[in-house]
Protein backbone atom coordinates (compact mmCIF):
# COMPACT_ATOMS: atom_id res chain seq x y z
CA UNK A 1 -18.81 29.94 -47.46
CA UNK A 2 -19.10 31.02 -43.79
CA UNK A 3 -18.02 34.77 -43.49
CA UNK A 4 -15.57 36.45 -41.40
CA UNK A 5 -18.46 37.34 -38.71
CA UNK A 6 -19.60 34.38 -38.65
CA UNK A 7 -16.53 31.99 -38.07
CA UNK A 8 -15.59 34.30 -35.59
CA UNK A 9 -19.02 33.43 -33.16
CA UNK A 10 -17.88 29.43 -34.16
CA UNK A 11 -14.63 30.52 -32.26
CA UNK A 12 -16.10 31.80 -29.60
CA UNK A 13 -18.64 29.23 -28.89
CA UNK A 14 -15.95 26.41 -29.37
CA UNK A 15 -13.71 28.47 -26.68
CA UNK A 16 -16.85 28.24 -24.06
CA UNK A 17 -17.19 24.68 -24.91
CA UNK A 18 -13.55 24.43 -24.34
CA UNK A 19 -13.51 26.42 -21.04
CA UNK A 20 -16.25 24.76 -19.80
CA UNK A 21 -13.76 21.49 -20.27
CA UNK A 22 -11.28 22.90 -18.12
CA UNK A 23 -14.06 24.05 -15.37
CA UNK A 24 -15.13 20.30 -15.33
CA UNK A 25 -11.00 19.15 -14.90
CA UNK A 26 -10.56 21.89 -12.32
CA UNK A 27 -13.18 20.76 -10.07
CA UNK A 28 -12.02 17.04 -10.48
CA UNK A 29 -8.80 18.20 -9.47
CA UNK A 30 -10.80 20.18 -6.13
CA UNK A 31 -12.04 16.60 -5.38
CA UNK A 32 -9.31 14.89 -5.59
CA UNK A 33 -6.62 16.92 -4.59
CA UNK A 34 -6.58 17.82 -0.78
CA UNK A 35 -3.04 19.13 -1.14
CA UNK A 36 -3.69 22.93 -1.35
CA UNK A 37 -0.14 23.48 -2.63
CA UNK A 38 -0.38 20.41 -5.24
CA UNK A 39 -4.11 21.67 -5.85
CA UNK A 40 -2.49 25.28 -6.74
CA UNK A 41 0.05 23.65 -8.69
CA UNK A 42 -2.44 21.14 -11.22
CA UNK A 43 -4.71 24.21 -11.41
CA UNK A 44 -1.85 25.77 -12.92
CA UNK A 45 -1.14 23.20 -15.10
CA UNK A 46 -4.33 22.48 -16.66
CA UNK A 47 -4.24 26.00 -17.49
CA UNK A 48 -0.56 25.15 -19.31
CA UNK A 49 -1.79 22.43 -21.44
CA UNK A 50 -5.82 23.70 -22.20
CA UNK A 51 -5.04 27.26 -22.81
CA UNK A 52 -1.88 27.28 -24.20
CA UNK A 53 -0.86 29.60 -21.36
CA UNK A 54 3.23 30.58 -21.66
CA UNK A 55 3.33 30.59 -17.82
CA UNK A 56 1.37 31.49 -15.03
CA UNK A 57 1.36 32.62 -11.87
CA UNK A 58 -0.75 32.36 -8.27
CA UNK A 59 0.41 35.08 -5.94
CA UNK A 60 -0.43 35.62 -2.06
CA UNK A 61 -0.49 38.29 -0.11
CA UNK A 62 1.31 38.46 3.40
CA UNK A 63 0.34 38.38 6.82
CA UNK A 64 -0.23 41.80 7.72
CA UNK A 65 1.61 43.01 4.85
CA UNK A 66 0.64 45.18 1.51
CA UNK A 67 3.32 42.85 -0.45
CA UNK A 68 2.05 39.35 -2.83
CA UNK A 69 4.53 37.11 -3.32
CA UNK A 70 4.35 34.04 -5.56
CA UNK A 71 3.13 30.99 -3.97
CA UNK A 72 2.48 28.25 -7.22
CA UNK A 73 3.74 29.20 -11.07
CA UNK A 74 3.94 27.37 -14.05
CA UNK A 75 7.17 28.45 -16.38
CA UNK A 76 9.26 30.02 -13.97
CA UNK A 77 12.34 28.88 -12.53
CA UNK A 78 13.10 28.91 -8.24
CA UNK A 79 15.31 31.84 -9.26
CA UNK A 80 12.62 33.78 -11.22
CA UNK A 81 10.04 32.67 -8.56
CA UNK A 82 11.80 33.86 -5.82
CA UNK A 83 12.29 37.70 -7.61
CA UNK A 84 8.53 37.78 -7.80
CA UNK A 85 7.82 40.48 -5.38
CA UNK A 86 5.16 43.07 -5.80
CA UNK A 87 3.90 46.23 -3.27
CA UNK A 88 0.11 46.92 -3.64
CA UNK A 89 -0.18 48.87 -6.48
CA UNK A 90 3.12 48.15 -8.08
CA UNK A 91 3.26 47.11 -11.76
CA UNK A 92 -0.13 45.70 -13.12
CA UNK A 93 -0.43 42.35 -10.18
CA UNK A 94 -0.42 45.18 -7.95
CA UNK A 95 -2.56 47.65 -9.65
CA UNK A 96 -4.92 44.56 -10.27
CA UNK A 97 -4.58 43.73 -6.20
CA UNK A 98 -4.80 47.40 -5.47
CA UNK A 99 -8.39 48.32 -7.59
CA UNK A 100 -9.60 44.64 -7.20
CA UNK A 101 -10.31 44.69 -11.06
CA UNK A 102 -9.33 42.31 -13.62
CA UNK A 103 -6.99 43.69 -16.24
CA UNK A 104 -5.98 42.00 -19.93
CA UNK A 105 -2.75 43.91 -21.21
CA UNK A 106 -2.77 42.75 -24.90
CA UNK A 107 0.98 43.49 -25.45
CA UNK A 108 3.06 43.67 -22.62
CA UNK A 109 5.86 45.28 -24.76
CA UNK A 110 3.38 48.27 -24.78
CA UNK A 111 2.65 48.64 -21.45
CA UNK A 112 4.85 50.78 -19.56
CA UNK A 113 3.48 49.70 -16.13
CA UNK A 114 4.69 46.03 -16.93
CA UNK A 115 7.55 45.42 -14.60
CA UNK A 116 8.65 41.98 -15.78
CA UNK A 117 10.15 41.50 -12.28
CA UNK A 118 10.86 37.62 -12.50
CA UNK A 119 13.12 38.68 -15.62
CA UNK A 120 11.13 35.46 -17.56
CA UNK A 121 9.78 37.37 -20.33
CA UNK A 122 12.21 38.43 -22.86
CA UNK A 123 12.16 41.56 -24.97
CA UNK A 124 10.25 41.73 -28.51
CA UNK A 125 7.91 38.90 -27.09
CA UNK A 126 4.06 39.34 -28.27
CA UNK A 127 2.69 38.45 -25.00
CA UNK A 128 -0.78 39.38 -23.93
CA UNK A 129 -1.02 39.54 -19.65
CA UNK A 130 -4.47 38.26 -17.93
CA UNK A 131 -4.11 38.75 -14.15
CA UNK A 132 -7.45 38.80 -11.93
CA UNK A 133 -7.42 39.26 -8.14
CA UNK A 134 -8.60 36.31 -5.65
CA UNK A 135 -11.18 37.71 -3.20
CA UNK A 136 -12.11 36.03 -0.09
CA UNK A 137 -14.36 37.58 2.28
CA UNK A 138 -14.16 41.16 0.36
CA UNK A 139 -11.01 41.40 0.99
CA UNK A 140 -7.93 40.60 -1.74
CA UNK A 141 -5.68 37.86 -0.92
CA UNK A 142 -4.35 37.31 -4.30
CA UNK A 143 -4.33 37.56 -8.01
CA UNK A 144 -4.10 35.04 -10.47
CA UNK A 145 -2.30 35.98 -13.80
CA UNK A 146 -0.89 33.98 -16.49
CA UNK A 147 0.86 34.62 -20.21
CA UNK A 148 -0.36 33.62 -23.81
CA UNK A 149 -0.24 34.50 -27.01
CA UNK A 150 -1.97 37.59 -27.88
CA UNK A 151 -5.10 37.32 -29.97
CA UNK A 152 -7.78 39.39 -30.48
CA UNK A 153 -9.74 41.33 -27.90
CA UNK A 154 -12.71 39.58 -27.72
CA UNK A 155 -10.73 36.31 -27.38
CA UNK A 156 -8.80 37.89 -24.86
CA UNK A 157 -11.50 39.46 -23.06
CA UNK A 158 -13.21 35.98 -22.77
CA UNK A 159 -10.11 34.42 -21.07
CA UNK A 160 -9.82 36.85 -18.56
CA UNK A 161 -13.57 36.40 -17.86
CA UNK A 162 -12.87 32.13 -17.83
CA UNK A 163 -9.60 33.22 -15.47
CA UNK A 164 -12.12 35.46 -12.87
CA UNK A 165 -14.20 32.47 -12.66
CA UNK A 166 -11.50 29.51 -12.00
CA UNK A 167 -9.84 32.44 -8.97
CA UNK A 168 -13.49 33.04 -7.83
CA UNK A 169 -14.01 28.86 -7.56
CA UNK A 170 -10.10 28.75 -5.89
CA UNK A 171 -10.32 31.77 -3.74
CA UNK A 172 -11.55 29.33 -0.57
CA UNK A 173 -8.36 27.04 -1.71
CA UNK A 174 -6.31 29.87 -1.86
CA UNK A 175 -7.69 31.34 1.37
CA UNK A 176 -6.76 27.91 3.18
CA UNK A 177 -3.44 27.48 1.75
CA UNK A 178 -2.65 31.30 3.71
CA UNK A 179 -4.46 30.58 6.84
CA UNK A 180 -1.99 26.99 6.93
CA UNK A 181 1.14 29.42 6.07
CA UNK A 182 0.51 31.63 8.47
CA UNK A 183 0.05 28.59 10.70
CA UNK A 184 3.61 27.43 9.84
CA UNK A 185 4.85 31.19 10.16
CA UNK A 186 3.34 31.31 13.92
CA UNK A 187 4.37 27.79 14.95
CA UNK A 188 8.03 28.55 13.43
CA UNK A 189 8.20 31.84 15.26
CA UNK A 190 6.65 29.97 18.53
CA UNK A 191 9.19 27.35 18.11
CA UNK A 192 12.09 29.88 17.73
CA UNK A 193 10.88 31.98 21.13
CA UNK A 194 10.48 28.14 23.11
CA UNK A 195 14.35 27.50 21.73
CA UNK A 196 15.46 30.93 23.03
CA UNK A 197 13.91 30.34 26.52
CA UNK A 198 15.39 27.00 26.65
CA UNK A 199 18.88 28.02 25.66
CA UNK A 200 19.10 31.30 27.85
CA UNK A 201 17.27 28.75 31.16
CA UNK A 202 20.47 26.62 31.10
CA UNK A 203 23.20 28.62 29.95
CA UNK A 204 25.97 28.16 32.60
CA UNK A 205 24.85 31.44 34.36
CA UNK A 206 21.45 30.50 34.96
CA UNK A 207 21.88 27.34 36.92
CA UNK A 208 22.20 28.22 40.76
CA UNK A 209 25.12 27.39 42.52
CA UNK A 210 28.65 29.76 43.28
CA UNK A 211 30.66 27.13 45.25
CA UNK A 212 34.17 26.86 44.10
CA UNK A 213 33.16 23.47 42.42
CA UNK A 214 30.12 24.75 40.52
CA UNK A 215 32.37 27.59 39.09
CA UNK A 216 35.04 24.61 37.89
CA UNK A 217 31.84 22.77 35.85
CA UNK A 218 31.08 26.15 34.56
CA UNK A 219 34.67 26.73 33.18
CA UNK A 220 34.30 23.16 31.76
CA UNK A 221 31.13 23.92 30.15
CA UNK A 222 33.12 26.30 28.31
CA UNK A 223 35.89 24.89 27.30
CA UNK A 224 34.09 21.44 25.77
CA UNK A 225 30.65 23.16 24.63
CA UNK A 226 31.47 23.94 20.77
CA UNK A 227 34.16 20.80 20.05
CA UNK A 228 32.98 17.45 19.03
CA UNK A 229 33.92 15.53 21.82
CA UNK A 230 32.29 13.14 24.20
CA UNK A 231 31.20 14.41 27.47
CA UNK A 232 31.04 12.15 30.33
CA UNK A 233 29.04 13.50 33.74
CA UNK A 234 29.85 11.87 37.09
CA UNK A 235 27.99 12.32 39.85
CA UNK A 236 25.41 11.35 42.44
CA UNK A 237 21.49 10.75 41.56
CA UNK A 238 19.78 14.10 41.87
CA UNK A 239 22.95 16.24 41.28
CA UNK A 240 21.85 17.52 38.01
CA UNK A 241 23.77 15.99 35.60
CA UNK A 242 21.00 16.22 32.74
CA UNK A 243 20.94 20.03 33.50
CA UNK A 244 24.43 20.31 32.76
CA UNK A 245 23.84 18.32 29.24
CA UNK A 246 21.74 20.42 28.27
CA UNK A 247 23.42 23.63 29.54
CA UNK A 248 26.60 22.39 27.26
CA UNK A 249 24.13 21.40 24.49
CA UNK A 250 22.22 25.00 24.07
CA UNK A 251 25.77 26.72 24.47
CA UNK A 252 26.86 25.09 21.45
CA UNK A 253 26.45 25.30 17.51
CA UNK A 254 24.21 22.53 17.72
CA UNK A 255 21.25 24.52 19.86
CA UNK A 256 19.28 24.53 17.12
CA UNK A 257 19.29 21.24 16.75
CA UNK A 258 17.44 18.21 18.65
CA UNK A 259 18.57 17.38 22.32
CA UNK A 260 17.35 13.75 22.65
CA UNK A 261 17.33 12.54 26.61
CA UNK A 262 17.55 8.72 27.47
CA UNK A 263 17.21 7.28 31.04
CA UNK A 264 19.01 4.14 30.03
CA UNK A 265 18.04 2.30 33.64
CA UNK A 266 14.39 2.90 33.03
CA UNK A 267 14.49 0.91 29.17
CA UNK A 268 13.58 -3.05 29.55
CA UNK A 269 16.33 -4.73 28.67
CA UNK A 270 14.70 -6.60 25.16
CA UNK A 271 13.66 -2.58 24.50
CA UNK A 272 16.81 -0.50 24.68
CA UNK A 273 18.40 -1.87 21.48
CA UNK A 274 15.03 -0.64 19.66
CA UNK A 275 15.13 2.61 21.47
CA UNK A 276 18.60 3.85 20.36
CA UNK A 277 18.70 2.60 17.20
CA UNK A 278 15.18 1.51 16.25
CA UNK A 279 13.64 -1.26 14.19
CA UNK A 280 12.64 -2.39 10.73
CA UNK A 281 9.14 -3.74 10.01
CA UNK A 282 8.75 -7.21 11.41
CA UNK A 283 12.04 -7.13 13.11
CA UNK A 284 9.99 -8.79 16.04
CA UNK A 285 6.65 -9.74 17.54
CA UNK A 286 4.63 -6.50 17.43
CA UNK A 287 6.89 -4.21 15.43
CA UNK A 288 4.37 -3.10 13.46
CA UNK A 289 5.94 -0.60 11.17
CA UNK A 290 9.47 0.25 10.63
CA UNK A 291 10.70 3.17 13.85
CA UNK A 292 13.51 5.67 14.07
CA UNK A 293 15.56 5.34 17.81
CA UNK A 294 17.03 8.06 19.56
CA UNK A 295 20.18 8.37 17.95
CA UNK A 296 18.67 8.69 14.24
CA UNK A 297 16.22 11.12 16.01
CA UNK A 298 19.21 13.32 17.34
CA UNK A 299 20.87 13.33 14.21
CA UNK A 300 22.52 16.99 13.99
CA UNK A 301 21.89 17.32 17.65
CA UNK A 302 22.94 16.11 20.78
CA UNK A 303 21.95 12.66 22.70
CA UNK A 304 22.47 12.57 26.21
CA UNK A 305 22.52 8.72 27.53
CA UNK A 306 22.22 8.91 31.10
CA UNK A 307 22.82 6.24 33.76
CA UNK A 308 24.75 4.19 30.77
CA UNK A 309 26.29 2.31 33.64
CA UNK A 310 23.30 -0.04 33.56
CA UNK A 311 23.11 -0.92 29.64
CA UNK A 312 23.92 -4.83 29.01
CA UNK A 313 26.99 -5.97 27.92
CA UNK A 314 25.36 -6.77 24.35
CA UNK A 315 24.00 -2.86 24.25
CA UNK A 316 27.65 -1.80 25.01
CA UNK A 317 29.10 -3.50 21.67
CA UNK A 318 26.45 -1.52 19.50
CA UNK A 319 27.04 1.44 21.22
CA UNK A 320 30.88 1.36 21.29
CA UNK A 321 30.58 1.03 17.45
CA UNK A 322 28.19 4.51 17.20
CA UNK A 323 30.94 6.20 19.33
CA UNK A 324 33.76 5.27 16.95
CA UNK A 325 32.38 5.22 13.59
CA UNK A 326 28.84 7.37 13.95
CA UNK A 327 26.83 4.32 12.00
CA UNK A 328 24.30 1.82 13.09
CA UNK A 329 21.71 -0.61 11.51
CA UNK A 330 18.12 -0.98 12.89
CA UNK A 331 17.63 -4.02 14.69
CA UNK A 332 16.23 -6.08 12.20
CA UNK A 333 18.12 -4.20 9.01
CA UNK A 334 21.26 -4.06 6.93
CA UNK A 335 20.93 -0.37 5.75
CA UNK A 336 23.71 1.42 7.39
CA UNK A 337 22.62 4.76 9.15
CA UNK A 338 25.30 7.65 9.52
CA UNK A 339 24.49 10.32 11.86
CA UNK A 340 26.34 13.49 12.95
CA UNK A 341 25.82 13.83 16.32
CA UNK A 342 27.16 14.91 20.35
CA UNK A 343 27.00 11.85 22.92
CA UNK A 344 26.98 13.12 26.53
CA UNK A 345 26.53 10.34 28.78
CA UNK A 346 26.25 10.38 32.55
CA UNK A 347 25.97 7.68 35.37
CA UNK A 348 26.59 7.50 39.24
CA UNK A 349 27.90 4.53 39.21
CA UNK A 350 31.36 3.84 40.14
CA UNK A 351 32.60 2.20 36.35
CA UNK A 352 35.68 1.44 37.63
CA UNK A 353 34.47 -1.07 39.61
CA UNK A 354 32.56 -2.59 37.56
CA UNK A 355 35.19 -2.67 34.80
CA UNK A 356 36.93 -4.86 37.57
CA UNK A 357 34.04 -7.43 37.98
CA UNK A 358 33.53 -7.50 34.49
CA UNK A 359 30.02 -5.67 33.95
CA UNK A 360 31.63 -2.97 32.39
CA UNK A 361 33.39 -2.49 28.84
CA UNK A 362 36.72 -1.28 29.65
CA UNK A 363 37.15 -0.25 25.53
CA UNK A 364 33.20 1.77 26.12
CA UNK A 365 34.73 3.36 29.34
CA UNK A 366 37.75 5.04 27.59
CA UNK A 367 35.58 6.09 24.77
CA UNK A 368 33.43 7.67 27.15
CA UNK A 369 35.30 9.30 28.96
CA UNK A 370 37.18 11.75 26.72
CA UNK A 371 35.93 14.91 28.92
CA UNK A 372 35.03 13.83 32.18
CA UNK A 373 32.73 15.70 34.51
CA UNK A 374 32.61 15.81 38.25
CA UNK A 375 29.38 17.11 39.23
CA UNK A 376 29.64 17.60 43.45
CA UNK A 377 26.98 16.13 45.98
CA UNK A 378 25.10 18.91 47.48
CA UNK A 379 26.50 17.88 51.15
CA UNK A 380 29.97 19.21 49.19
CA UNK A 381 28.64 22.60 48.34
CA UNK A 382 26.70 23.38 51.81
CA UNK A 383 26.96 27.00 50.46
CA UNK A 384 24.68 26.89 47.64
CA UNK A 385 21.82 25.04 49.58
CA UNK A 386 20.71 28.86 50.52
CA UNK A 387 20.29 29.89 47.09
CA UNK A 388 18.80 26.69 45.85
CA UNK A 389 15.98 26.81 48.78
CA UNK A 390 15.45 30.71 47.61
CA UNK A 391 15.67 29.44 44.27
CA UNK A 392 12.70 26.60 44.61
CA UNK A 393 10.95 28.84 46.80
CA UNK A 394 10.02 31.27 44.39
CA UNK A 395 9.97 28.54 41.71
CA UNK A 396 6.95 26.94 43.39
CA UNK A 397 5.72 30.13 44.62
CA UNK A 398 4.86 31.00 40.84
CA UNK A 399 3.77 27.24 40.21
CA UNK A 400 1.38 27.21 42.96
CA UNK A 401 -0.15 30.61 43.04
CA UNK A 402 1.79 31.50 47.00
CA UNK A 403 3.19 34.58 48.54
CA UNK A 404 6.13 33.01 51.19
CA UNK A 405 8.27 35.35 51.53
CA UNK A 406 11.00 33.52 53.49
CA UNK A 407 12.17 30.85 54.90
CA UNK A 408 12.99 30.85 58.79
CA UNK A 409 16.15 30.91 61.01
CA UNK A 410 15.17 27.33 62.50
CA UNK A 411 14.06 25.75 59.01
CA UNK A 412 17.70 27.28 57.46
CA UNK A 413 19.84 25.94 60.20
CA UNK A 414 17.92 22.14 59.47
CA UNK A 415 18.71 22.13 56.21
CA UNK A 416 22.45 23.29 56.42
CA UNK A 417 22.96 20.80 58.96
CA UNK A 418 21.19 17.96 56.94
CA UNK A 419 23.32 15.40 54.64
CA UNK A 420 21.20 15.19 51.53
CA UNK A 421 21.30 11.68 50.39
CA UNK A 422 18.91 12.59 47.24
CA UNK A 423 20.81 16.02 46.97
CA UNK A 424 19.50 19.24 44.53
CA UNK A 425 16.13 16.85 43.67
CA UNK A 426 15.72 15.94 47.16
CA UNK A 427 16.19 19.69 48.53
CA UNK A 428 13.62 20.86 45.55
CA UNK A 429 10.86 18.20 46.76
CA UNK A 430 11.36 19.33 50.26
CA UNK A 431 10.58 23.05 49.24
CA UNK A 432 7.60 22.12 47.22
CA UNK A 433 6.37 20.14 49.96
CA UNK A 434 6.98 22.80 52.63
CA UNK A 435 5.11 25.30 50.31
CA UNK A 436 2.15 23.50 49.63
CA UNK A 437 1.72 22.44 53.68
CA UNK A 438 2.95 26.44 54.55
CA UNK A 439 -0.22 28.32 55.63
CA UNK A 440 1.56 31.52 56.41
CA UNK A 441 4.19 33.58 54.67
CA UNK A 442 7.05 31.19 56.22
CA UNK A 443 8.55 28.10 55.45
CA UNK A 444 8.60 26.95 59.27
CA UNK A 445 11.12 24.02 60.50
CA UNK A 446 8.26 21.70 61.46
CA UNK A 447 7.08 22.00 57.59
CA UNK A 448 10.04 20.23 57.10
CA UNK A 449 10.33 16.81 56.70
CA UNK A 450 10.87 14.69 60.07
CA UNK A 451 14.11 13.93 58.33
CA UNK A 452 15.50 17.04 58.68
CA UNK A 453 14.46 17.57 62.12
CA UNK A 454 17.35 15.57 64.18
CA UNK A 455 19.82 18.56 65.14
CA UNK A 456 19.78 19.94 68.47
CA UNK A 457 20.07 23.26 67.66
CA UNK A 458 16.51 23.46 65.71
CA UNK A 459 14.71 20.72 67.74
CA UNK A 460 12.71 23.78 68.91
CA UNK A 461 11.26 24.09 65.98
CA UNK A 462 9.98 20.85 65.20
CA UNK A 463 6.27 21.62 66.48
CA UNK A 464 3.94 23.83 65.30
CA UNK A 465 2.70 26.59 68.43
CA UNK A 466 -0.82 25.21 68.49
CA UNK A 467 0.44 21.58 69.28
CA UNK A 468 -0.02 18.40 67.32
CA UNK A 469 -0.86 14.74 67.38
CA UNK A 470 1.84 12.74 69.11
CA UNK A 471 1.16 9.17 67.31
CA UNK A 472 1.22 11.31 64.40
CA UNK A 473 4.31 12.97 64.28
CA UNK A 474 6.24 10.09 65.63
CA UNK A 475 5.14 7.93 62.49
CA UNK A 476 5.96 10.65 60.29
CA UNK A 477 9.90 10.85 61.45
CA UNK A 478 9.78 7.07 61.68
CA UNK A 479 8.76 6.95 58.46
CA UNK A 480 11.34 9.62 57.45
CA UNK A 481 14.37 8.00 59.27
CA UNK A 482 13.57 4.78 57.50
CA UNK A 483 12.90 6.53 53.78
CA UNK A 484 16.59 8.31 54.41
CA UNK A 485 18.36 4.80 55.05
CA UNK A 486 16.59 2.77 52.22
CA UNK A 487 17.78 5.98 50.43
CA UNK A 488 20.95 5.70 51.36
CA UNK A 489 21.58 1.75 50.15
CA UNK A 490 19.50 2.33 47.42
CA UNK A 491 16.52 0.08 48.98
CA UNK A 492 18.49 -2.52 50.47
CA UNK A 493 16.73 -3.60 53.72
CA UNK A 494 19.57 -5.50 55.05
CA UNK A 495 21.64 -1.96 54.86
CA UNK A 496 19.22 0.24 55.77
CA UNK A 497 18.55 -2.19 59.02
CA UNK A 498 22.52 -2.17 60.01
CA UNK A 499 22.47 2.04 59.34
CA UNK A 500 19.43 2.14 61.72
CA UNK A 501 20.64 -0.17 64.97
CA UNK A 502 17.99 -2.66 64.15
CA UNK A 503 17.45 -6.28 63.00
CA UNK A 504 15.86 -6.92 59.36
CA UNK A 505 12.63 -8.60 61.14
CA UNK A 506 11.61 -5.23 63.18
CA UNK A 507 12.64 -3.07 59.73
CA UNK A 508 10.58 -5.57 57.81
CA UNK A 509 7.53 -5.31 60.00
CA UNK A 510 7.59 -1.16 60.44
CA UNK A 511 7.66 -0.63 56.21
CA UNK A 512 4.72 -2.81 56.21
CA UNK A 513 3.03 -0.92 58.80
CA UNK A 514 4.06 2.48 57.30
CA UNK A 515 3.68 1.48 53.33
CA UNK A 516 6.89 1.85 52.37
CA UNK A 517 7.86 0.30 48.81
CA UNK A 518 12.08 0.15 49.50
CA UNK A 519 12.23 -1.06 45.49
CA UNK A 520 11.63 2.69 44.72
CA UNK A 521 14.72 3.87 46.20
CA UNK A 522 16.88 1.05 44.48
């Protein structure tokens, strides 16, 4: 018969046997596992099933912070999880985090320094407490700690020893799984500061212009930017109208929320269906694998559809159907997709007329146009082109690395007088030009485009003091005058010839000569 001393080293020895078991699962687990959190989480539960273990818990410490929190338990409910909260030193985690020594509290109903903060334990409960800390790099970035039945000390005292061991083999895990959490916290914060920018750069009062009909789109802004309804934007090309989508987009509820931007004219045709409402697997040649479109994409945002004018006739049906009802299938798929989102949609087209000749849903133009709009062509608002030169000038001043300082009398008095075919976006590219070509302090008339150079108040100004190439300059405002009319009839040749008191041959033969591509201006 095998006395008391005796069974009691059979005990023991069996326990190493059976802790050197759960070493072995562990470390399969490491291997196979690349999920830190899931890693945490198995970890945990081979613990539950090959020590018996009541519950336990893996705690981390915050970023610059004396407080461990609980990252992964076993046993615990989100509620219970979410009290566990401990301050360096606090109760025995923090004690244990605190000294960076081990501790085995045989009954926790005898320990007066045993907080029970996640309220999981319940009175009367013989529950021994084994919590060891996780050190990385000397210093303590957690504590491991788990409940079991209490037993006797030796027993006890050889868990806690098996428990030091699995932390010290987890502690790079561990260490990972708060480098990628403070990763999150950083991006998260990032992401919050980028959102802030963007929704104080186009609030209403950040977008330059004081004109009597700037300050009526501004009232609008206002008065549609927390309803439901769609927005429709009229206006020239190069007025802004995606400027003021997003300015009533980030003064809404939804400015958390995606803004999703969609250049309709610029989508192939046999494209834009998968675009706005994507595909299924094998919905066509080379759709690989199964993609989300824009509007599932904006989903709790805002999508902003701009030059809609030019969508097909087949496009229009699927779309009118999103407007009314908010659902779509991918091409290629019968699952019906809700989404809660804004449509703004913009287009300089004139839809009225094309409602007439039949290009245009009449049914799609009244849904659109529920809050229309008007967005002014700069030649309108000949006070604001002032404050929109200042306004690039220091713009591109910062993006370039320059010190101008003004812009002259003579270069002023050109632009005023000027029509702006390509209005705001043709102003801008005319101020970055004239600052990267400025080699003083000044933007100068003659660093303005030959365009600009026709009235005979600032002809003056057209050449530089020290003189300049002849052939030169008279290429550059032939080239000019000829850019501005293929601008103006959006690269029709046979307009642009009639605007400029010539015949389509002679036209013809100077954009060769010049390399001039009219299709860009269609």
């Amino acid at each position: 018969m095998e006395t008391p001393v005796l069974q009691e080293r059979v005990s023991i020895k069996s326990r190493a046997k059976e802790q050197l078991a759960i070493l072995y699962k562990i470390s399969q687990a490491m291997l196979h596992l690349h999920d830190i959190p899931a890693l945490l989480e198995g970890v945990l539960g081979i613990l539950d099933v090959e020590m018996g273990m009541s519950r336990g818990i893996l705690t981390l410490r915050e970023t610059d912070s004396d407080v461990f929190v609980i990252e992964a338990s076993k046993g615990l409910t989100p509620e219970e999880k979410q009290r566990g909260q401990y301050r360096l030193g606090e109760g025995i985690i923090g004690r244990v985090a605190q000294t960076k020594q081990p501790e085995c509290i045989r009954d926790i109903n005898l320990e007066p320094d045993f907080l029970n903060k996640t309220r999981s334990r319940q009175k009367g409960d013989p529950l021994a407490f084994l919590c060891v800390p996780v050190i990385y790099q000397r210093e303590v970035i957690g504590t491991i700690s788990i409940d079991r039945p209490t037993s006797d000390p030796e027993i006890l005292n050889q868990d806690l020893s098996f428990l030091k061991l699995v932390a010290d083999i987890l502690a790079e895990a561990v260490a990972n799984i708060r480098e990628q959490i403070e990763e999150r916290e950083s991006l998260m914060a990032e992401n919050k500061q980028l959102r802030q920018q963007l929704e104080a750069h186009y609030q209403p009062h950040n977008i330059v212009g004081k004109c009597g009909a700037m300050q009526t789109v501004y009232r609008q802004i206002a008065q549609v930017a927390d309803s439901t309804a769609t927005v429709f934007i009229r206006g020239e090309s190069g007025t802004g109208k995606e400027i003021i989508a997003r300015a009533i987009h980030f003064s809404s509820s939804r400015r958390n929320n995606p803004f999703v931007a969609v250049n309709c004219a610029a989508l192939p045709e046999n494209l834009i269906e998968s675009e706005l409402f994507g595909h299924e697997k094998g919905a066509f040649s080379g759709a690989m694998k199964q993609r989300k479109g824009r509007f599932e994409l904006a989903n709790g945002g805002t999508i902003f559809l701009d030059e809609i004018g030019d969508i097909s006739p087949a496009v229009q049906v699927r779309l009118l159907r999103v407007l009314q009802e908010r659902t779509f299938e991918r091409v290629g798929g019968s699952e019906v997709i809700n989404v809660n989102i804004r449509v703004i949609a913009a287009t300089r087209q004139n839809l009225e007329q094309a409602m007439e000749e039949g290009r245009f849903r009449e049914d799609l133009f009244y849904r659109l146009n529920v809050f229309p709009i008007h967005i002014p062509p700069l030649r309108e608002r000949r006070s604001d082109i002032v404050l929109l030169a200042d306004h690039f000038l220091q713009k591109y001043n910062e993006a370039y690395g320059k010190n101008l300082k003004r812009i002259s009398t003579p270069a002023i008095n050109m632009m005023m007088s000027y029509h702006w075919p390509g209005n705001v976006r043709e102003l801008e590219n005319c101020i970055e030009r004239a600052v990267l070509s400025t080699t003083d302090e000044v933007i100068h008339g003659y660093s303005l485009p030959a365009s600009l150079q026709t009235s005979d108040e600032t002809n003056t100004a057209m050449l530089p003091e020290e003189g300049a190439c002849l052939i030169t300059m008279v290429h550059s405002y032939e080239r000019e005058l000829i850019v501005d009319a293929l601008k103006k009839f959006r690269g029709n040749v046979a307009g642009a010839a009639r605007h400029l008191q010539t015949t389509q041959r002679i036209l013809h033969y100077k954009i060769r000569n010049l390399n001039i591509e009219p299709k860009k201006y269609r």
